[in-house]
PDB file of N, CA and C in Angstrom:
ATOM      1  N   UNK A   1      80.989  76.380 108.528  1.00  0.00           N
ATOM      2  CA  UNK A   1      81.294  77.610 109.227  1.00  0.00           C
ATOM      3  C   UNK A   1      80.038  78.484 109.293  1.00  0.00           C
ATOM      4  N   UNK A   2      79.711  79.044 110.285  1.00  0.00           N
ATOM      5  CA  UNK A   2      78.934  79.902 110.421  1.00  0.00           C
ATOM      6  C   UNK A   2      78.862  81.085 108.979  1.00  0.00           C
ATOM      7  N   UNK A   3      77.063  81.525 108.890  1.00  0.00           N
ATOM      8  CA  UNK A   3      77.461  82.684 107.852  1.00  0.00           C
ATOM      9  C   UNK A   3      77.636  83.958 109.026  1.00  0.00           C
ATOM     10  N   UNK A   4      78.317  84.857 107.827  1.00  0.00           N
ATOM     11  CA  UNK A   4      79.226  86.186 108.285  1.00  0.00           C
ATOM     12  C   UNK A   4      78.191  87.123 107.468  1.00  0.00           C
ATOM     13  N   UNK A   5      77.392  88.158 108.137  1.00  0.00           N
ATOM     14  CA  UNK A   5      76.788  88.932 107.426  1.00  0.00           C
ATOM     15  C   UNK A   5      77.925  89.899 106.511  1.00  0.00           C
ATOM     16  N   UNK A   6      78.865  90.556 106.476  1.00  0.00           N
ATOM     17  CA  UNK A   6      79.593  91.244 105.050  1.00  0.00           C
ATOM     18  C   UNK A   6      79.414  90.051 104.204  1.00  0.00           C
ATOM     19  N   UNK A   7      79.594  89.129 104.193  1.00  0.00           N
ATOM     20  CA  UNK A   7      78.982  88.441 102.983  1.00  0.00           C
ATOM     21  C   UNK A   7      77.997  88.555 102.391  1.00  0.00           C
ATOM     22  N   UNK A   8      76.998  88.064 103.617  1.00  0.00           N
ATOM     23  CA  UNK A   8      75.712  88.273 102.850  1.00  0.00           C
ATOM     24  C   UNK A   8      75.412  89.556 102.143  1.00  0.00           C
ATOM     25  N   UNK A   9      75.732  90.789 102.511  1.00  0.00           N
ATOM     26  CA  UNK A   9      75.783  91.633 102.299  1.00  0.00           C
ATOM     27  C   UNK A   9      76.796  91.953 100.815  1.00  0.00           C
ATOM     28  N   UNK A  10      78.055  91.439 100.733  1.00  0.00           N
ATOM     29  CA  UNK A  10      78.867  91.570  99.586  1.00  0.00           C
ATOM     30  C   UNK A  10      77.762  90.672  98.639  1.00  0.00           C
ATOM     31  N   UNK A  11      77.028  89.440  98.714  1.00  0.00           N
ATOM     32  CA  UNK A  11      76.724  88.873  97.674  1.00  0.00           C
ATOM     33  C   UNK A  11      75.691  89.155  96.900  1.00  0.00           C
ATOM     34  N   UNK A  12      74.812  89.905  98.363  1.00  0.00           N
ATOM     35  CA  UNK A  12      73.764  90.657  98.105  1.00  0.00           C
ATOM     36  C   UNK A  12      73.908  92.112  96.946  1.00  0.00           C
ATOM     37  N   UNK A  13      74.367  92.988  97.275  1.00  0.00           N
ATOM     38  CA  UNK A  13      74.941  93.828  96.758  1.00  0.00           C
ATOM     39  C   UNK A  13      75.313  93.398  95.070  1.00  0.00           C
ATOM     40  N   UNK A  14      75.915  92.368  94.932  1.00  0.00           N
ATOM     41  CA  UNK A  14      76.687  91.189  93.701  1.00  0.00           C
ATOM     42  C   UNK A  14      74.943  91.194  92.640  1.00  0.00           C
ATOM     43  N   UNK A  15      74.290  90.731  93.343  1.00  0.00           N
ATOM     44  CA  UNK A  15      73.414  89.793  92.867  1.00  0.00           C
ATOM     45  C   UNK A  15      72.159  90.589  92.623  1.00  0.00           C
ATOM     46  N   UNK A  16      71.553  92.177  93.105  1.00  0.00           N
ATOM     47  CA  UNK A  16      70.845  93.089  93.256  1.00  0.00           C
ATOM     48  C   UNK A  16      70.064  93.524  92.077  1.00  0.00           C
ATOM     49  N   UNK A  17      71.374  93.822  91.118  1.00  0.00           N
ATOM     50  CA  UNK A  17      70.990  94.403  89.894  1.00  0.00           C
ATOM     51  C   UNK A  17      71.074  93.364  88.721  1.00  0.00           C
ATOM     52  N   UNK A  18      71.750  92.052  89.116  1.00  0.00           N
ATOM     53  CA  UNK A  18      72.123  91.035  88.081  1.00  0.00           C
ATOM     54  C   UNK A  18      70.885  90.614  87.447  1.00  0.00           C
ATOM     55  N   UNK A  19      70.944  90.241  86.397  1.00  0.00           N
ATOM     56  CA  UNK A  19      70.329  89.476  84.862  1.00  0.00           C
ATOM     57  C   UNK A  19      69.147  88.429  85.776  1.00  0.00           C
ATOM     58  N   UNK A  20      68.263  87.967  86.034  1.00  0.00           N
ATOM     59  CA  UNK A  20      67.387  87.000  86.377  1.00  0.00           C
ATOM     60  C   UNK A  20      67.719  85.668  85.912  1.00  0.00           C
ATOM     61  N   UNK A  21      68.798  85.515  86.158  1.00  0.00           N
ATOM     62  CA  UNK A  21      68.802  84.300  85.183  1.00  0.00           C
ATOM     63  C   UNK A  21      69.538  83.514  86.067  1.00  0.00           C
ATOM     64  N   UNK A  22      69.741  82.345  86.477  1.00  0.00           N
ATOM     65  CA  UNK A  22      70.613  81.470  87.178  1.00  0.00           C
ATOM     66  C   UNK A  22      72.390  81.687  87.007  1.00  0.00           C
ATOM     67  N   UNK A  23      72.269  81.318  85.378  1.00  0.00           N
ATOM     68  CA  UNK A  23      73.920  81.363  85.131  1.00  0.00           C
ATOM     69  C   UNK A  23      73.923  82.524  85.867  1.00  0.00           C
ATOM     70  N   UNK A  24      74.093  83.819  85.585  1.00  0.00           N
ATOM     71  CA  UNK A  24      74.119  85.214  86.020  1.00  0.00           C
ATOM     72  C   UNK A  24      74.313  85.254  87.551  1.00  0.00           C
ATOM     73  N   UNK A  25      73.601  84.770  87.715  1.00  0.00           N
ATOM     74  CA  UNK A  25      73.784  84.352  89.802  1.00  0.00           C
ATOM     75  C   UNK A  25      74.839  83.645  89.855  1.00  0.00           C
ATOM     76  N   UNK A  26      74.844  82.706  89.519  1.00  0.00           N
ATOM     77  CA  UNK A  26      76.386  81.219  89.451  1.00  0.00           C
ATOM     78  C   UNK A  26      77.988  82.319  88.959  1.00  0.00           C
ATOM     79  N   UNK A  27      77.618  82.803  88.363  1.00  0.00           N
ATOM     80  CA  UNK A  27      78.630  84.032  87.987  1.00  0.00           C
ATOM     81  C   UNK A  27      78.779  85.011  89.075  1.00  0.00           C
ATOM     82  N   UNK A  28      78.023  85.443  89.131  1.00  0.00           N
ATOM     83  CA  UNK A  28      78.207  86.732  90.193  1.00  0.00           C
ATOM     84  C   UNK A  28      78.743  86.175  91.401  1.00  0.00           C
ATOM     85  N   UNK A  29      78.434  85.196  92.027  1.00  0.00           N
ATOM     86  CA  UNK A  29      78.555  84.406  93.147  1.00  0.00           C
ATOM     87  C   UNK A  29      80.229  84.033  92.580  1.00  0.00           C
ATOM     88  N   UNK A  30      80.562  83.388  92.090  1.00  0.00           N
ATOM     89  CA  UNK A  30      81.877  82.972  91.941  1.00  0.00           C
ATOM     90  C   UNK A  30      82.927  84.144  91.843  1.00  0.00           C
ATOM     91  N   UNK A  31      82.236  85.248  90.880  1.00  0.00           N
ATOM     92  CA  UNK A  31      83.196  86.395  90.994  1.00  0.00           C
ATOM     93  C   UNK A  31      83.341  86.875  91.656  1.00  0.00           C
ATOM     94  N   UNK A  32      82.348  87.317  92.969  1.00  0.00           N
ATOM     95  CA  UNK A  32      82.293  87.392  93.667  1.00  0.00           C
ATOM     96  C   UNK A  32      83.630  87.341  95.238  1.00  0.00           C
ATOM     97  N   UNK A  33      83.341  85.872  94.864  1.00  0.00           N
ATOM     98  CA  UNK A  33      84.094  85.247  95.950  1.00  0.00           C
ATOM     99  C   UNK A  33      85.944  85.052  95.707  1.00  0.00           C
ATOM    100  N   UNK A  34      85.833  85.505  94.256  1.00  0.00           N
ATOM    101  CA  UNK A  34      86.859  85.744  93.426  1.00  0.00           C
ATOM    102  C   UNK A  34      87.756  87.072  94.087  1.00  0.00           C
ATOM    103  N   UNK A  35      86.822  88.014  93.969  1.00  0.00           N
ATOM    104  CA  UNK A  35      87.470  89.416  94.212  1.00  0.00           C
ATOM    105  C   UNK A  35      87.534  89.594  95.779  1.00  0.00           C
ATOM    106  N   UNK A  36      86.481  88.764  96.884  1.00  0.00           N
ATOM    107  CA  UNK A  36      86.986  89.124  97.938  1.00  0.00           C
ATOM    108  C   UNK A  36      88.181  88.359  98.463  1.00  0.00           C
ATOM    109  N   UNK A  37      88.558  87.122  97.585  1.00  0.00           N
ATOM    110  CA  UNK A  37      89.875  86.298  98.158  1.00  0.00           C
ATOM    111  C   UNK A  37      91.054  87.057  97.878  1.00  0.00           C
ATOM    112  N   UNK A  38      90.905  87.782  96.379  1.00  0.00           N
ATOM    113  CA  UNK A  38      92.103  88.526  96.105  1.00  0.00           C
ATOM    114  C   UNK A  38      92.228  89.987  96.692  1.00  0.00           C
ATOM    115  N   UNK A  39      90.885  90.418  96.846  1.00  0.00           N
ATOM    116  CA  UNK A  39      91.190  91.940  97.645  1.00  0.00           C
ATOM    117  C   UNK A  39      91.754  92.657  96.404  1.00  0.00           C
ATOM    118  N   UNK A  40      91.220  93.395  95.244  1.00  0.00           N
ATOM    119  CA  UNK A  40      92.305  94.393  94.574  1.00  0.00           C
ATOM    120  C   UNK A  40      91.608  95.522  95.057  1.00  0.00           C
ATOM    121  N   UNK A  41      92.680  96.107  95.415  1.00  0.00           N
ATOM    122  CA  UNK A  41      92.320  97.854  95.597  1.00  0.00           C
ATOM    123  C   UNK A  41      91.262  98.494  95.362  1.00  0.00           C
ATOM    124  N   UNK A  42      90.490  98.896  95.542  1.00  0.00           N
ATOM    125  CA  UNK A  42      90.692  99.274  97.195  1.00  0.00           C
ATOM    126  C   UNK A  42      90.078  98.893  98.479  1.00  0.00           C
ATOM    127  N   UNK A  43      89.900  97.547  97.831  1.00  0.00           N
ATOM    128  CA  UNK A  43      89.357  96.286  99.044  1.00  0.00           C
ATOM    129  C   UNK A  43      90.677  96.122 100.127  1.00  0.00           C
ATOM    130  N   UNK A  44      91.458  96.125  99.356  1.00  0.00           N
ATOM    131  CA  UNK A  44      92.804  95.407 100.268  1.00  0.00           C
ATOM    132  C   UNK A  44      92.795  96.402 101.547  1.00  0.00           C
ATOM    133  N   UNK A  45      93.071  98.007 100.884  1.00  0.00           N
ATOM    134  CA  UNK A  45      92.984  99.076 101.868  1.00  0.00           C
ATOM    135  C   UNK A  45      92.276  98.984 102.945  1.00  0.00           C
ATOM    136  N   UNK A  46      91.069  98.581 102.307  1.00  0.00           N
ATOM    137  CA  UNK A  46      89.997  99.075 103.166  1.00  0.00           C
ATOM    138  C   UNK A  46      90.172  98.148 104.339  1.00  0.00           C
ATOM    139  N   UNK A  47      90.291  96.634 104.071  1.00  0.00           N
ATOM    140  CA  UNK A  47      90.611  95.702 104.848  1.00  0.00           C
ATOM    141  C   UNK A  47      91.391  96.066 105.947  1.00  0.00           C
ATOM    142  N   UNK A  48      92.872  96.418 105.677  1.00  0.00           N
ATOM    143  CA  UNK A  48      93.936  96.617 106.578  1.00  0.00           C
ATOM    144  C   UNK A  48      93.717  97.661 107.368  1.00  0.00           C
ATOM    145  N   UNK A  49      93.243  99.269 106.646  1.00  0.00           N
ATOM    146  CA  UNK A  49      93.747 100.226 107.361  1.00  0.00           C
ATOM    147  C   UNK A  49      92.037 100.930 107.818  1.00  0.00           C
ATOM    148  N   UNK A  50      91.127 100.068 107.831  1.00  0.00           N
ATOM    149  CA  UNK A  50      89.797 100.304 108.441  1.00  0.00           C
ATOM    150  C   UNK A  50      89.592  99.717 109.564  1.00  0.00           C
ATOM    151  N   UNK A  51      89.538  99.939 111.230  1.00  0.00           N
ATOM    152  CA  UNK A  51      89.875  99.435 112.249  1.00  0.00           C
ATOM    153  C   UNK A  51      88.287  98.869 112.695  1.00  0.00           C
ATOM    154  N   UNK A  52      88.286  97.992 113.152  1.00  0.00           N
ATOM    155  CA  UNK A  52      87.251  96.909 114.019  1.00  0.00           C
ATOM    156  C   UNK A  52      86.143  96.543 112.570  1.00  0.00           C
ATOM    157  N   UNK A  53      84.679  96.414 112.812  1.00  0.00           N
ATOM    158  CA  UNK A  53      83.998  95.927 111.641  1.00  0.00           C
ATOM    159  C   UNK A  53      83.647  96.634 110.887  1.00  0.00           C
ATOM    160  N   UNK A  54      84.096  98.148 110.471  1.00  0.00           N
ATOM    161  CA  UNK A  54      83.939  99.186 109.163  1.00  0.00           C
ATOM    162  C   UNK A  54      84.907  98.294 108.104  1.00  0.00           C
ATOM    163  N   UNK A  55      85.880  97.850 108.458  1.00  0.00           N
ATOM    164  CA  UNK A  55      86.813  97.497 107.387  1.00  0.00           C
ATOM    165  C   UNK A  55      86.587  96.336 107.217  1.00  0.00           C
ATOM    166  N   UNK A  56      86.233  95.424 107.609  1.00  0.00           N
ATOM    167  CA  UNK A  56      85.102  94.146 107.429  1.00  0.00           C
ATOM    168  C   UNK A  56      84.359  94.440 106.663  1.00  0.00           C
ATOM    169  N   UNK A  57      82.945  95.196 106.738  1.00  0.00           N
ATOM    170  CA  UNK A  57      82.018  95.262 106.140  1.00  0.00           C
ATOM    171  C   UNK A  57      82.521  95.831 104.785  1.00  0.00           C
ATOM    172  N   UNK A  58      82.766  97.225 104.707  1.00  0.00           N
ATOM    173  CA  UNK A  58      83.394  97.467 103.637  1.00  0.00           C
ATOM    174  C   UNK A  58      84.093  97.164 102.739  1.00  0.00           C
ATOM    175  N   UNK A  59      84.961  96.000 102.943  1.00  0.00           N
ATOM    176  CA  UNK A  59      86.337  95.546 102.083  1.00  0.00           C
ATOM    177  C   UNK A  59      85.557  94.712 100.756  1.00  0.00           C
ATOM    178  N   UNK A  60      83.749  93.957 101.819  1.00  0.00           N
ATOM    179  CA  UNK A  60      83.199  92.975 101.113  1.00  0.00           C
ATOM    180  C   UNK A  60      81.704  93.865 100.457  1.00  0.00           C
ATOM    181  N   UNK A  61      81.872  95.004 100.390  1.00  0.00           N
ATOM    182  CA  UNK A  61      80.580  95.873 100.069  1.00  0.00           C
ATOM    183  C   UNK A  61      81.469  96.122  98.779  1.00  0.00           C
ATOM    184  N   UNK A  62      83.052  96.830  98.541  1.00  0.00           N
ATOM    185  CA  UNK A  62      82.970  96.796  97.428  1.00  0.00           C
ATOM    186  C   UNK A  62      83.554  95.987  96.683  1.00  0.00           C
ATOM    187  N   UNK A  63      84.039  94.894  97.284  1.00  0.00           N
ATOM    188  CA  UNK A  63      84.094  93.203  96.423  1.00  0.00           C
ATOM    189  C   UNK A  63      82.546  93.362  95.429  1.00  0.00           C
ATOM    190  N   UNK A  64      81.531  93.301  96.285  1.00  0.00           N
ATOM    191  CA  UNK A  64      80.303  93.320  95.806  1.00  0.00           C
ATOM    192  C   UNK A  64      79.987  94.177  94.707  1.00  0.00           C
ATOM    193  N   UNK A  65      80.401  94.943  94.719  1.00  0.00           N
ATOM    194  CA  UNK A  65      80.410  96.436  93.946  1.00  0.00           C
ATOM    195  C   UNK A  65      81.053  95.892  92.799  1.00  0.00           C
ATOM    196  N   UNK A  66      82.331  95.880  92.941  1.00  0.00           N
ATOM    197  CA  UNK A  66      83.044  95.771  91.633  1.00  0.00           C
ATOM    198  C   UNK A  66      82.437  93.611  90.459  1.00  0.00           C
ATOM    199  N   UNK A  67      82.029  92.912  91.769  1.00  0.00           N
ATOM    200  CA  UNK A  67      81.437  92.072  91.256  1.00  0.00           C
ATOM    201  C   UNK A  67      80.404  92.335  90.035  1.00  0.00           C
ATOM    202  N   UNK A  68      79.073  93.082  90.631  1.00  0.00           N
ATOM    203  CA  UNK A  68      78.158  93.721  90.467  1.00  0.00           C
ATOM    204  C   UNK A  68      78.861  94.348  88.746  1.00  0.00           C
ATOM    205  N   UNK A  69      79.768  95.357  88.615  1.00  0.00           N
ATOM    206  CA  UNK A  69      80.218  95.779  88.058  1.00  0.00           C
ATOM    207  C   UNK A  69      80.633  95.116  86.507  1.00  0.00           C
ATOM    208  N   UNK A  70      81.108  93.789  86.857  1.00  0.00           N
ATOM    209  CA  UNK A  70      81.618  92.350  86.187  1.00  0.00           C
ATOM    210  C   UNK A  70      80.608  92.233  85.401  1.00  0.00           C
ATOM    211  N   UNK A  71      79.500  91.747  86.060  1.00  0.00           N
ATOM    212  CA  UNK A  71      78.561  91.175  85.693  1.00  0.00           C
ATOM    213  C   UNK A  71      77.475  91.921  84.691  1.00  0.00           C
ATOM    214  N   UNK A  72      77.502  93.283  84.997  1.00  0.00           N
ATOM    215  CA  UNK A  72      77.146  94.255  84.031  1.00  0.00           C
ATOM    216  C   UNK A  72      77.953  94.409  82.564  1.00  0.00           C
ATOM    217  N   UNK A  73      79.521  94.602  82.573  1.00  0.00           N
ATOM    218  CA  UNK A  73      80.220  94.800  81.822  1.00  0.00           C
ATOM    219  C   UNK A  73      79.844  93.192  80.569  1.00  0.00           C
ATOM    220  N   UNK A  74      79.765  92.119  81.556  1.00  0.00           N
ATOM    221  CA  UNK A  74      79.964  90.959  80.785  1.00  0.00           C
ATOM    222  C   UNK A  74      78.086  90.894  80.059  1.00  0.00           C
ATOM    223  N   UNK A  75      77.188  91.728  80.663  1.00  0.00           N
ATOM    224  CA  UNK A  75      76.062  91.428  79.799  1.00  0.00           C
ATOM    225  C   UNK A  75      75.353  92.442  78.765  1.00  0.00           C
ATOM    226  N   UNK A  76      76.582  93.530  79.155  1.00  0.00           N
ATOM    227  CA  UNK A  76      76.488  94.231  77.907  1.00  0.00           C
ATOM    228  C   UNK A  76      77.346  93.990  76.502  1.00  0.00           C
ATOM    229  N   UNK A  77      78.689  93.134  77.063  1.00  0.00           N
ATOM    230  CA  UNK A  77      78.945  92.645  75.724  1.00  0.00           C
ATOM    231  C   UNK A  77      78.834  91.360  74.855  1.00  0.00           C
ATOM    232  N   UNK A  78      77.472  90.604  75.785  1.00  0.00           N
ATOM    233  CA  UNK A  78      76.732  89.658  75.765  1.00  0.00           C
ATOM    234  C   UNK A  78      75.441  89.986  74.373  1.00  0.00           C
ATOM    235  N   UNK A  79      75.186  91.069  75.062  1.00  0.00           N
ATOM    236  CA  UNK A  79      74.255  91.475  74.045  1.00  0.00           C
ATOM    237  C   UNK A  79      74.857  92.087  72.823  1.00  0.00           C
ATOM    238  N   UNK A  80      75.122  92.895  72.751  1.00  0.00           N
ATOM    239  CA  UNK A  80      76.307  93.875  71.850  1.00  0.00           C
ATOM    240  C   UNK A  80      76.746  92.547  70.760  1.00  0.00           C
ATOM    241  N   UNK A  81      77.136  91.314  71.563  1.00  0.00           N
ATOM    242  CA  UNK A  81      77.666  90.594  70.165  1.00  0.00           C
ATOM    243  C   UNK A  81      76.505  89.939  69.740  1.00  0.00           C
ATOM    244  N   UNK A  82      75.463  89.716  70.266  1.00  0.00           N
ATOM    245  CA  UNK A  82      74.311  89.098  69.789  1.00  0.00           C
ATOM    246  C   UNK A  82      73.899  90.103  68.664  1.00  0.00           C
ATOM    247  N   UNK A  83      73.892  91.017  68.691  1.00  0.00           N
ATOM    248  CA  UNK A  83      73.290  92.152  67.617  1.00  0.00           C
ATOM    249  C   UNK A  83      73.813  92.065  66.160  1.00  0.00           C
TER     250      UNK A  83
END
């Protein structure tokens, strides 16, 4: 299938601030693709009640976001137990 720039853009966004590290990418990327299949709030919204490609782009900007988010949470208590 053709690529869809809100992707690139959601994965981008995902992957921006993430850890340099491969796993960390392989993660983000899966969670990623995780949160835009399920849509939780307020992706879903944005999806339905955002008309032509605002609600496109957006639904997968903050998939990205809350990915992004994941991936932070999981490498601070990455470290935290290493200590």
């Amino acid at each position: 299938s053709p690529i869809v720039i809100d992707e690139v853009v959601g994965i981008f966004i995902t992957l921006a601030s993430a850890p340099k590290r491969p796993l960390y990418w392989l993660w983000g990327y899966l969670v990623f693709l995780i949160l835009d299949g399920l849509k939780p709030f307020p992706v879903s919204w944005l999806d339905t009640h955002l008309q032509g490609g605002l609600g496109i782009m957006l639904d997968d900007m903050v998939a990205g976001i809350y990915a992004s988010l994941f991936l932070h949470l999981v490498t601070y208590l990455s470290a935290r137990r290493r200590q």
